[in-house]
Protein backbone atom coordinates (compact mmCIF):
# COMPACT_ATOMS: atom_id res chain seq x y z
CA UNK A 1 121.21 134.46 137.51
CA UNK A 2 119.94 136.38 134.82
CA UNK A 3 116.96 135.43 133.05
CA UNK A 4 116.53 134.65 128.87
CA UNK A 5 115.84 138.03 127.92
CA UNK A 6 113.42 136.03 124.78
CA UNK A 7 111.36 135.87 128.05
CA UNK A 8 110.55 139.62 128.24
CA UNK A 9 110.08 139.66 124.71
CA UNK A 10 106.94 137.15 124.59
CA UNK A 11 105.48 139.59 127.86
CA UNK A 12 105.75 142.75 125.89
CA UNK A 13 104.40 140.73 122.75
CA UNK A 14 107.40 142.43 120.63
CA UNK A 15 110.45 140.88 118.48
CA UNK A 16 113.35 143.00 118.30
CA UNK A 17 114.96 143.24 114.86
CA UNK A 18 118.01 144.97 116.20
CA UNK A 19 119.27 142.37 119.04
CA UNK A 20 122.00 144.69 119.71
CA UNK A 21 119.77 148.12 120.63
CA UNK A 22 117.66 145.49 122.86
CA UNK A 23 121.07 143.79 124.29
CA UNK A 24 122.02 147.73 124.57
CA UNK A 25 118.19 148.67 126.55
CA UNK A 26 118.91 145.83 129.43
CA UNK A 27 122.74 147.03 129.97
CA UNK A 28 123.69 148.51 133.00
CA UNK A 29 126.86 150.59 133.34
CA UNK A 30 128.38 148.27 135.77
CA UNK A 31 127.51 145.35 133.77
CA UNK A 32 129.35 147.31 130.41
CA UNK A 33 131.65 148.03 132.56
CA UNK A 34 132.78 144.50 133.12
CA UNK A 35 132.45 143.75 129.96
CA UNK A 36 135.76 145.89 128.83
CA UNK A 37 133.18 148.12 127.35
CA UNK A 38 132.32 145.72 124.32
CA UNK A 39 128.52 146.26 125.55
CA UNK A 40 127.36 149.68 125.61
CA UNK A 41 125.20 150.52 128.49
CA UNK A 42 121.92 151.77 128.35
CA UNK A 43 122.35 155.53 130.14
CA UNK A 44 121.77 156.84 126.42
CA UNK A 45 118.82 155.05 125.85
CA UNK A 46 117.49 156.33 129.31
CA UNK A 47 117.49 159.64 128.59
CA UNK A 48 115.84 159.19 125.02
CA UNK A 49 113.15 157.02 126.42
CA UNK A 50 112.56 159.71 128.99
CA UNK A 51 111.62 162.01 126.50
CA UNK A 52 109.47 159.29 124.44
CA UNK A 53 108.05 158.60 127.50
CA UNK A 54 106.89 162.28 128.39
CA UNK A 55 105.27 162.45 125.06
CA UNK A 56 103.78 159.37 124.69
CA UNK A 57 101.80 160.23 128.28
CA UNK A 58 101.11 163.79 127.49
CA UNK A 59 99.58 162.34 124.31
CA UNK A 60 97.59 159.75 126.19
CA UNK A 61 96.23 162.61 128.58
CA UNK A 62 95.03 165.19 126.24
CA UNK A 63 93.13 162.53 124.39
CA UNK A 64 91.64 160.73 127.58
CA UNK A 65 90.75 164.12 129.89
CA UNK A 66 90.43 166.94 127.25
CA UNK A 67 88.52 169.37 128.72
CA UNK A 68 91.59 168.93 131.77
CA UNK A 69 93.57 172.58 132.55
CA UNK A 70 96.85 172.45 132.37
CA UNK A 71 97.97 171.87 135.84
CA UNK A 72 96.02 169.00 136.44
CA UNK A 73 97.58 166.94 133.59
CA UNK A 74 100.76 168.26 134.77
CA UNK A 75 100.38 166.03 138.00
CA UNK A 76 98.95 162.93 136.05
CA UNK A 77 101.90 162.96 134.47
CA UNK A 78 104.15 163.74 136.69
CA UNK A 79 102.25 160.58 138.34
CA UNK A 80 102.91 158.04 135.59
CA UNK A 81 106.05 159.49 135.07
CA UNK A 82 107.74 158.96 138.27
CA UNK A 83 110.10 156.77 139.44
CA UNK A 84 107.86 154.94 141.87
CA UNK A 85 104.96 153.97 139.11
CA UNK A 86 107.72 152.96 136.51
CA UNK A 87 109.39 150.65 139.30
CA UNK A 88 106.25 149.00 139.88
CA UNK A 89 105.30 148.65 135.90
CA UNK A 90 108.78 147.67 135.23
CA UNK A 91 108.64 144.69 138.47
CA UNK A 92 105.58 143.53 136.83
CA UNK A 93 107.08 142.82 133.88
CA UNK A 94 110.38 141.24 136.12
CA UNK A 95 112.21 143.78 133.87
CA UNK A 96 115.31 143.17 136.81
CA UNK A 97 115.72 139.70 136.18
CA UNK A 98 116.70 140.40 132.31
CA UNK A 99 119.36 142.91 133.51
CA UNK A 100 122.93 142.66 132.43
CA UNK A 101 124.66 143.58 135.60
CA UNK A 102 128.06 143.69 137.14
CA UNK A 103 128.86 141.60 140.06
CA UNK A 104 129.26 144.08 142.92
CA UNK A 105 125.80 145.79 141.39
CA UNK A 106 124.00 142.04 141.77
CA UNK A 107 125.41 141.17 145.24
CA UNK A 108 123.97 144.74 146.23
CA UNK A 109 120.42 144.34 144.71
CA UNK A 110 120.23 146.06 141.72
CA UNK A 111 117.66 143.63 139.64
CA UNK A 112 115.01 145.27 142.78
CA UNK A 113 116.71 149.45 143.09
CA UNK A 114 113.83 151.84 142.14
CA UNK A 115 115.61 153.95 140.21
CA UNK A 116 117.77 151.20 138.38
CA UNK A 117 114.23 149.90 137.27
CA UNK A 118 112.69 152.91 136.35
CA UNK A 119 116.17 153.80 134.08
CA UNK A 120 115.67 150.37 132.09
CA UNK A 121 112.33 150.85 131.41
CA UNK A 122 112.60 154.32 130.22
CA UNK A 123 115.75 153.05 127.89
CA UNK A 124 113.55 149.32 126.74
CA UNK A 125 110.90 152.26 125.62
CA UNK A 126 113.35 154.45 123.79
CA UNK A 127 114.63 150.59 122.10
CA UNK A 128 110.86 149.94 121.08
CA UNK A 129 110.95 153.30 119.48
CA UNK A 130 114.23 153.07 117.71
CA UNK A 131 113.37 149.38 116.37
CA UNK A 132 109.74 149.64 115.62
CA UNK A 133 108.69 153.19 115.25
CA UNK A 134 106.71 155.54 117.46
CA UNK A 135 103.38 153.01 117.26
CA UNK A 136 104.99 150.30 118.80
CA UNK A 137 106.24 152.49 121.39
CA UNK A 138 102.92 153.94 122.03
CA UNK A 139 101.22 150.26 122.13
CA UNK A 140 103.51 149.74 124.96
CA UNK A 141 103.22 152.37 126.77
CA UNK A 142 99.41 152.52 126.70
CA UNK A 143 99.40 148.33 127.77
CA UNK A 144 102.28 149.08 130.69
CA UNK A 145 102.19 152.66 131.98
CA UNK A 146 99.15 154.12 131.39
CA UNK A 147 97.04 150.84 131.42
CA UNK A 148 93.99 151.89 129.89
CA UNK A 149 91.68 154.12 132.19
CA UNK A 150 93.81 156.27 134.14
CA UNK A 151 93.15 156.37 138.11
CA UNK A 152 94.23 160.13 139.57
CA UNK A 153 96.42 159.67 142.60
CA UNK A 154 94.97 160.75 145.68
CA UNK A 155 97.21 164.36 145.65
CA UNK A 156 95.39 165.07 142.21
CA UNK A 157 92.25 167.43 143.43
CA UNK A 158 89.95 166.07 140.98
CA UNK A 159 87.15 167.06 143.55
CA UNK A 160 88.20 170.65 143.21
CA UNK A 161 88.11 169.93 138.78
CA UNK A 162 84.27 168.59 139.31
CA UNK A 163 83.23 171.43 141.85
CA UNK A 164 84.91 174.27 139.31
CA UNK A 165 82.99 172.02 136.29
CA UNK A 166 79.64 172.31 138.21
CA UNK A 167 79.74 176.22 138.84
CA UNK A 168 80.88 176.47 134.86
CA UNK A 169 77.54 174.96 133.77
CA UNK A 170 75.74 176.26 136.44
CA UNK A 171 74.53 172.97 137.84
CA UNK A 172 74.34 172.49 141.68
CA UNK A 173 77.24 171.39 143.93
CA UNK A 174 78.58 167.74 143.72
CA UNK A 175 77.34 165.97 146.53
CA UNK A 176 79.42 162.93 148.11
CA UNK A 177 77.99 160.14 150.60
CA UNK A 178 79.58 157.29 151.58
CA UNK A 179 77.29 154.11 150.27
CA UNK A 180 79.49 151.22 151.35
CA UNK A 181 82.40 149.73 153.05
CA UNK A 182 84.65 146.06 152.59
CA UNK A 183 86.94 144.14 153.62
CA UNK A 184 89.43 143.62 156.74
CA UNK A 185 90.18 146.49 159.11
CA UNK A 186 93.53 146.67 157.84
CA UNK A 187 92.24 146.47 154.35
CA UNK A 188 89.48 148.42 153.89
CA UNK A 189 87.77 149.31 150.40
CA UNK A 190 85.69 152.19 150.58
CA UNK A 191 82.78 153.01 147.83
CA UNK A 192 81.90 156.75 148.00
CA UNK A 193 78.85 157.94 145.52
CA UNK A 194 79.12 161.83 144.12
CA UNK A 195 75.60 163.33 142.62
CA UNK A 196 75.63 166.80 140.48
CA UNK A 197 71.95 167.68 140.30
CA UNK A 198 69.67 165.00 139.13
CA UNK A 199 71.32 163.45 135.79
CA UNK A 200 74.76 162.93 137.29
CA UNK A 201 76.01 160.17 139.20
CA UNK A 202 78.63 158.07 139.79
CA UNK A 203 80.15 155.30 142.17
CA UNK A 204 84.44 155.57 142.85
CA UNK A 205 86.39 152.82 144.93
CA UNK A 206 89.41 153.30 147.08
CA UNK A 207 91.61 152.38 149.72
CA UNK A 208 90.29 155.89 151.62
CA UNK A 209 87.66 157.84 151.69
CA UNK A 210 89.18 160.27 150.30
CA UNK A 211 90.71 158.25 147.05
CA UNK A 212 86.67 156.82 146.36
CA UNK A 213 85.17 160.39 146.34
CA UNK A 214 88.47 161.40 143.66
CA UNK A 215 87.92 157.95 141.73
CA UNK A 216 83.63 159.04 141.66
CA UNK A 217 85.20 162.39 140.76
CA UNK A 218 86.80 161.40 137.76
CA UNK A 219 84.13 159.45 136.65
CA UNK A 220 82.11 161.97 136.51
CA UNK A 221 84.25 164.01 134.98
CA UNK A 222 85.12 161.15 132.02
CA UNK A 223 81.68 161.36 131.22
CA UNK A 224 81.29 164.83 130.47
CA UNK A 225 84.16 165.41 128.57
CA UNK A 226 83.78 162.44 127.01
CA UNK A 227 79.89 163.58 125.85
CA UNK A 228 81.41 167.41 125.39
């Protein structure tokens, strides 16, 4: 059953003015579909909100890492553009449940299919932006997608951006060690500690090894650029 779509509303902390581009943003094609086409469906929306959606993050990038080359905020954003982050942003929000849907579409699980998800969030985006303006798209997307601080995924060499950082400014090697261990064996949370000659230091968490020396990595590297 679907749920009152006022519900998403009061999560996102937004009123739509235009109930009908909103209506439009949570309209599947099989749902128009089965309504004689008297809804539109949202496949429009998607690929505007796509594009929003790209900007918005490439915006939110250049202003958090700015001293980043080009490639590495390529893969951020290819991170917190993908299909698998949007699917989990838009479950949080229980973005499925709100779905206009046809039948054969519900009895297959559409309110939970990735890529469904990750369409209706790109096309609620492109909805914030056509009913509000660019800033309440961008409030959004900061609160949902980017969520503040952004963590590098563990494919992201942000290791590789401190070591190339170090040899720019002439400062010795980073230097990892691993200062602590939690949790269950098959839960583990790892705390790795990086050092870059005597001023800089930094503590990163992570499921791995590996992701607590790129979280210390990035710390480090948020400082800097955020000190020039």
């Amino acid at each position: 059953m679907r749920a009152d779509p006022e519900e998403l509303e009061a999560a996102i902390g937004y009123r739509f003015q235009n109930r009908a581009v909103f209506r439009r943003a949570l309209t599947h094609r099989s749902g128009a579909y089965e309504s004689a086409g008297l809804v539109p469906h949202n496949e429009q929306l998607e690929f505007l909100g796509d594009s929003i959606l790209g900007f918005l993050i490439s915006e939110s990038l250049v202003r958090q890492f700015p001293s980043y080359r080009e490639g590495a905020l390529s893969k951020l954003k290819a991170h917190l553009g993908s299909a698998k982050h949007l699917h989990e942003v838009a479950s949080k929000l229980n973005l499925g449940s709100y779905l206009e849907l046809g039948k054969g579409e519900e009895m297959t699980g559409g309110r939970g299919k990735r890529t469904l998800l990750a369409n209706a969030l790109e096309a609620l985006i492109a909805a914030l932006y056509l009913d509000g303006g660019i800033e309440t798209a961008r409030e959004f997307v900061e609160r949902f997608v980017t969520g503040g601080p952004i963590t590098a995924p563990e494919h992201l060499d942000l290791k590789g951006e401190l070591q190339e950082l170090a040899q720019s400014r002439r400062l010795p090697p980073p230097r990892y060690s691993l200062v602590g261990v939690r949790g269950p064996e098959h839960a583990k949370t790892f705390t790795v500690e990086v050092r870059v000659g005597n001023e800089l230091c930094a503590q990163g968490e992570g499921s791995s090894k590996k992701a607590a020396s790129q979280e210390a990595a990035r710390l480090i590297l948020q400082r800097v650029h955020s000190t020039g």
